[in-house]
PDB file of N, CA and C in Angstrom:
ATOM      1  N   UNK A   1      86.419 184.069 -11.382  1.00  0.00           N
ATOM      2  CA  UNK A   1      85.417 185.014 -10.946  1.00  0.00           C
ATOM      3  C   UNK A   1      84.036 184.588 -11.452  1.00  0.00           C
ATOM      4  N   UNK A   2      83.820 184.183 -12.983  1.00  0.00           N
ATOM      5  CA  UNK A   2      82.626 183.690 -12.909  1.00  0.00           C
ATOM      6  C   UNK A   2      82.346 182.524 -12.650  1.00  0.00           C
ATOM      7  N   UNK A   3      82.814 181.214 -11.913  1.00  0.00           N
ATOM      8  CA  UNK A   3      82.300 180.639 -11.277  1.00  0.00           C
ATOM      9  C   UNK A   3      81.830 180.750 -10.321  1.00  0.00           C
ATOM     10  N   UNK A   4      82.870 181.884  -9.901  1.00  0.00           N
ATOM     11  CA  UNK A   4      82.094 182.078  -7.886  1.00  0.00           C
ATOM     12  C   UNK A   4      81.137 183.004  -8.129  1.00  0.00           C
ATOM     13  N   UNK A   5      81.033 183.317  -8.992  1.00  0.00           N
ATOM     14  CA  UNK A   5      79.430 184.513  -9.285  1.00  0.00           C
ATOM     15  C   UNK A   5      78.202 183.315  -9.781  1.00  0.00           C
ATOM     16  N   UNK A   6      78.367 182.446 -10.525  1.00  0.00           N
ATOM     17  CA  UNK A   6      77.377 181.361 -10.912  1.00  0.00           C
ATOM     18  C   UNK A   6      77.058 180.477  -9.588  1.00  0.00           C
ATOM     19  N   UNK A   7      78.091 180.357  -8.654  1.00  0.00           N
ATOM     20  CA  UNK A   7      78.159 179.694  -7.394  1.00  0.00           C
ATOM     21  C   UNK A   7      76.939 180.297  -6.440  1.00  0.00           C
ATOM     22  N   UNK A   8      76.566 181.218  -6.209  1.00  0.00           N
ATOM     23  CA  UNK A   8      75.613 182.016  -6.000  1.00  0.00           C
ATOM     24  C   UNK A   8      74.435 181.595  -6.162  1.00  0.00           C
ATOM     25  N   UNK A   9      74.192 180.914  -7.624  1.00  0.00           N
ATOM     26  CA  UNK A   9      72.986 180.153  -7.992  1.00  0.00           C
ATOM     27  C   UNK A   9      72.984 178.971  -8.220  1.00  0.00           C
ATOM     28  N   UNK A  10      73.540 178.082  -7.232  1.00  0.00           N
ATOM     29  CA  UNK A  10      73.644 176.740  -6.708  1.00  0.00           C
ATOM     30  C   UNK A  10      72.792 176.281  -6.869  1.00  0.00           C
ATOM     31  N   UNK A  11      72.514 175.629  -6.497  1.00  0.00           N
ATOM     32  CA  UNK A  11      71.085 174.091  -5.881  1.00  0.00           C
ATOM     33  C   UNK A  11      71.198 174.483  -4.335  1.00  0.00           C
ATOM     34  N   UNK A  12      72.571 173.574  -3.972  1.00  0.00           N
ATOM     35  CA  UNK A  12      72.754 173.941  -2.961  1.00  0.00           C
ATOM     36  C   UNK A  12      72.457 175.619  -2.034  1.00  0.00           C
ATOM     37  N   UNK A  13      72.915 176.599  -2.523  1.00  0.00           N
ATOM     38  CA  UNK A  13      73.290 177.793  -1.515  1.00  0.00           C
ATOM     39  C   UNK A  13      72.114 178.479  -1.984  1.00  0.00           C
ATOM     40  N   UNK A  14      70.778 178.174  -2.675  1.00  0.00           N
ATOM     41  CA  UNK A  14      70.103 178.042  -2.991  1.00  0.00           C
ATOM     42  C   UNK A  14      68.507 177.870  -1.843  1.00  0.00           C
ATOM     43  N   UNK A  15      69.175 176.843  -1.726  1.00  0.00           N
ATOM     44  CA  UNK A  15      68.278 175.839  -0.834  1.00  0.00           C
ATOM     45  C   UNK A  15      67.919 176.632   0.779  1.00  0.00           C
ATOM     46  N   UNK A  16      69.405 177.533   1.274  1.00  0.00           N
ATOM     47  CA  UNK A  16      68.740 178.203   2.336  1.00  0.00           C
ATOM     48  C   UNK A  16      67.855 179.504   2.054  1.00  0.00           C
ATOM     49  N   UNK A  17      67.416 179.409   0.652  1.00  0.00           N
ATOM     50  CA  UNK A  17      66.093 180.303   0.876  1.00  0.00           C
ATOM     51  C   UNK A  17      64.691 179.558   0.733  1.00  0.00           C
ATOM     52  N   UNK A  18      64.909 178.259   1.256  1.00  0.00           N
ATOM     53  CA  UNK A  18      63.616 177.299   1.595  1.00  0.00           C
ATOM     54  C   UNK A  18      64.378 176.246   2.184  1.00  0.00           C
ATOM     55  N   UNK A  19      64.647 176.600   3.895  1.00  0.00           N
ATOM     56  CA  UNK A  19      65.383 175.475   4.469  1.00  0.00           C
ATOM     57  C   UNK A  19      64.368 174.916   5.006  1.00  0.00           C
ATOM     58  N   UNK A  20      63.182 174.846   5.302  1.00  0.00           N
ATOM     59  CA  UNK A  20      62.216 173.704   5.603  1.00  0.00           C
ATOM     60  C   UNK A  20      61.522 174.418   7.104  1.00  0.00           C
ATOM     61  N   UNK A  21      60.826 173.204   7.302  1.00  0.00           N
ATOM     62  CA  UNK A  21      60.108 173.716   8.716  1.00  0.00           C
ATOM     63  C   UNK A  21      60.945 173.771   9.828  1.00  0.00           C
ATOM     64  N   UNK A  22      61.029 175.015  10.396  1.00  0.00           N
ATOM     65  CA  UNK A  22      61.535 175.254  11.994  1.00  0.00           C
ATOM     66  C   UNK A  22      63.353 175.937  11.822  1.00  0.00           C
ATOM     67  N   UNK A  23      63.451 175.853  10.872  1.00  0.00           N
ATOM     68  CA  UNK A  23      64.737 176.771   9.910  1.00  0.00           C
ATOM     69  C   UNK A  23      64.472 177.870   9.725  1.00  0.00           C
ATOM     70  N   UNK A  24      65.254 179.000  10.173  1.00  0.00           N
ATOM     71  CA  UNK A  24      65.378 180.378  10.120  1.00  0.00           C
ATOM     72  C   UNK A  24      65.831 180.788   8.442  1.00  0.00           C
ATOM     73  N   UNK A  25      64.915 181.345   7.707  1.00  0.00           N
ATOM     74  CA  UNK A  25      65.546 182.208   6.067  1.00  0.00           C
ATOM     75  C   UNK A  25      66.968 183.332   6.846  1.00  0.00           C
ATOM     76  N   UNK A  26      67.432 183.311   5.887  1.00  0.00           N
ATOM     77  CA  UNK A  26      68.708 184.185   6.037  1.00  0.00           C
ATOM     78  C   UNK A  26      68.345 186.125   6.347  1.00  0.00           C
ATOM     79  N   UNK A  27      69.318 186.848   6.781  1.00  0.00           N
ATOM     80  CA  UNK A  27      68.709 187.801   6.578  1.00  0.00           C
ATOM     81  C   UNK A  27      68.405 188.648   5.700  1.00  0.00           C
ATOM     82  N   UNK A  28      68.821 188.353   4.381  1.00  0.00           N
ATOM     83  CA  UNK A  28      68.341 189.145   3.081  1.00  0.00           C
ATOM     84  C   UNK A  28      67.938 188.172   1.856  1.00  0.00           C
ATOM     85  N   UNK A  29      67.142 188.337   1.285  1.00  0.00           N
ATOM     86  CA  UNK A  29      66.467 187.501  -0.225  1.00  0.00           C
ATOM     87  C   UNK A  29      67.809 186.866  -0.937  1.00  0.00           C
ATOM     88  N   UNK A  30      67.773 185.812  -2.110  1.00  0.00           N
ATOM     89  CA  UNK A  30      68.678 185.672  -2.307  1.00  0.00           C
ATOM     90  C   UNK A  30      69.052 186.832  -3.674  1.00  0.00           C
ATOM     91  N   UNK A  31      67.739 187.688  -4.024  1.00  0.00           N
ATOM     92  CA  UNK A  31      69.077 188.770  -4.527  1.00  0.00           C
ATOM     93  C   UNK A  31      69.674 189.603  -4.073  1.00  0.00           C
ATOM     94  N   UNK A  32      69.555 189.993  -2.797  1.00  0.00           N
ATOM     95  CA  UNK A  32      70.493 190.973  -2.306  1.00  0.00           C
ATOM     96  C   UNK A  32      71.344 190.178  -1.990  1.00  0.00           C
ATOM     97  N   UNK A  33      71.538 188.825  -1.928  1.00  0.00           N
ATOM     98  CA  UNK A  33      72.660 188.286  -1.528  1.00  0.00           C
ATOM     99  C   UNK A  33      73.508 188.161  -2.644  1.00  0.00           C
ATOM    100  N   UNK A  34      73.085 187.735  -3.843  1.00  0.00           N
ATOM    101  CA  UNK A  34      73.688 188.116  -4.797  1.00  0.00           C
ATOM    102  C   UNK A  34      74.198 188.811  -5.164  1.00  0.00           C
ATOM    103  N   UNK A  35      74.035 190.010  -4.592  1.00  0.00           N
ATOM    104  CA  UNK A  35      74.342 191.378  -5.164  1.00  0.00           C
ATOM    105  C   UNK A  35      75.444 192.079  -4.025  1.00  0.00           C
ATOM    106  N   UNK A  36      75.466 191.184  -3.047  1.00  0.00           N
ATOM    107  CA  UNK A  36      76.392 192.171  -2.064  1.00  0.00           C
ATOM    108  C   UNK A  36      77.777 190.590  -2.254  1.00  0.00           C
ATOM    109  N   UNK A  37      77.338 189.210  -2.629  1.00  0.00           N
ATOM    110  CA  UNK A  37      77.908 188.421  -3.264  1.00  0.00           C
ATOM    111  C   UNK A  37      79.128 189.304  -3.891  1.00  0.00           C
ATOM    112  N   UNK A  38      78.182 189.454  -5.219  1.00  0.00           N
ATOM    113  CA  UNK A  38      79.224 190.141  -6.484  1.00  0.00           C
ATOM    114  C   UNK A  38      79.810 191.329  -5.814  1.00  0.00           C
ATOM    115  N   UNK A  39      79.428 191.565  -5.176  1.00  0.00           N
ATOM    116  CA  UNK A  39      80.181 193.217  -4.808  1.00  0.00           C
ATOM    117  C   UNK A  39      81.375 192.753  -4.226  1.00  0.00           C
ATOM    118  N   UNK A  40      81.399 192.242  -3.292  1.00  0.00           N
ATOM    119  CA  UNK A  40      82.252 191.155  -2.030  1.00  0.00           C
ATOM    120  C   UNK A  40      83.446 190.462  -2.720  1.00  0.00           C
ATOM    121  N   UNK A  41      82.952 190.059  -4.208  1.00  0.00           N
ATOM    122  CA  UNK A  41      84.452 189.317  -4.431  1.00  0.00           C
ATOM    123  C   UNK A  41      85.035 190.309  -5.729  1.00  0.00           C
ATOM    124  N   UNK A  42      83.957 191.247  -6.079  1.00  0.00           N
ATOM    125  CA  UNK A  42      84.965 192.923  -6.980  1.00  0.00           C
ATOM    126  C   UNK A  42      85.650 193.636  -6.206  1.00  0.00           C
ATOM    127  N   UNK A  43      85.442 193.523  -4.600  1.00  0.00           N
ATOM    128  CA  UNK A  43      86.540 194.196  -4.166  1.00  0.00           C
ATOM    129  C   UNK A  43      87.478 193.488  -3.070  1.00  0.00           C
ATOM    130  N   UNK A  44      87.833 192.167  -3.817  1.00  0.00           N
ATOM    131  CA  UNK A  44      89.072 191.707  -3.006  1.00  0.00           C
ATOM    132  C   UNK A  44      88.320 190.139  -2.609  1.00  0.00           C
ATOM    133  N   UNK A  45      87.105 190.140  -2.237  1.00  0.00           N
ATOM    134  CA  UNK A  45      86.890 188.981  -1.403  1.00  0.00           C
ATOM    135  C   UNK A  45      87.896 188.972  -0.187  1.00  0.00           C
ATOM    136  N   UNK A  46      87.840 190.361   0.313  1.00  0.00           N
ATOM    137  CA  UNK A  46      88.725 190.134   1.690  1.00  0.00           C
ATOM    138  C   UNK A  46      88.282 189.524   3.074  1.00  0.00           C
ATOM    139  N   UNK A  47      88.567 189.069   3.798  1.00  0.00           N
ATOM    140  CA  UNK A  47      87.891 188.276   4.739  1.00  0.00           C
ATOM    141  C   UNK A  47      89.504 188.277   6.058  1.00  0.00           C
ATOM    142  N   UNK A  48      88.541 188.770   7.025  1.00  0.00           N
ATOM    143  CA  UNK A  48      89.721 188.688   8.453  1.00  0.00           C
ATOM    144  C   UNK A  48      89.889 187.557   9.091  1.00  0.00           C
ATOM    145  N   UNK A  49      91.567 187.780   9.789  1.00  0.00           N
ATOM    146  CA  UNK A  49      91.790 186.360  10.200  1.00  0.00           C
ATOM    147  C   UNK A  49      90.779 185.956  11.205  1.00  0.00           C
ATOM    148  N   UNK A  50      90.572 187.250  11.775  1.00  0.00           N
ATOM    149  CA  UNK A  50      90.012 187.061  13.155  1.00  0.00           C
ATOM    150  C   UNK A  50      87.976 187.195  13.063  1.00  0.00           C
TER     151      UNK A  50
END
């Protein structure tokens, strides 16, 4: 668990909050991503097949 919470603050996954010219930013900052991150894998990290 705390790697995939430190994973968050990559280099890499990082980087799409300055992907360069003509690259779309994501739709939330990277702390709300962080934060819905951590939430996401406290309750299950569930994810559908479909």
């Amino acid at each position: 668990m705390k790697a995939l919470i430190a994973h968050a603050d990559d280099e890499l996954v990082k980087w799409g909050w300055q992907p360069g010219e003509g690259r779309t930013l994501p739709p939330l900052n990277h702390k709300e991503f962080k934060e819905a991150w951590i939430t996401w894998l406290k309750n299950g990290a569930y994810a559908p097949s479909n």
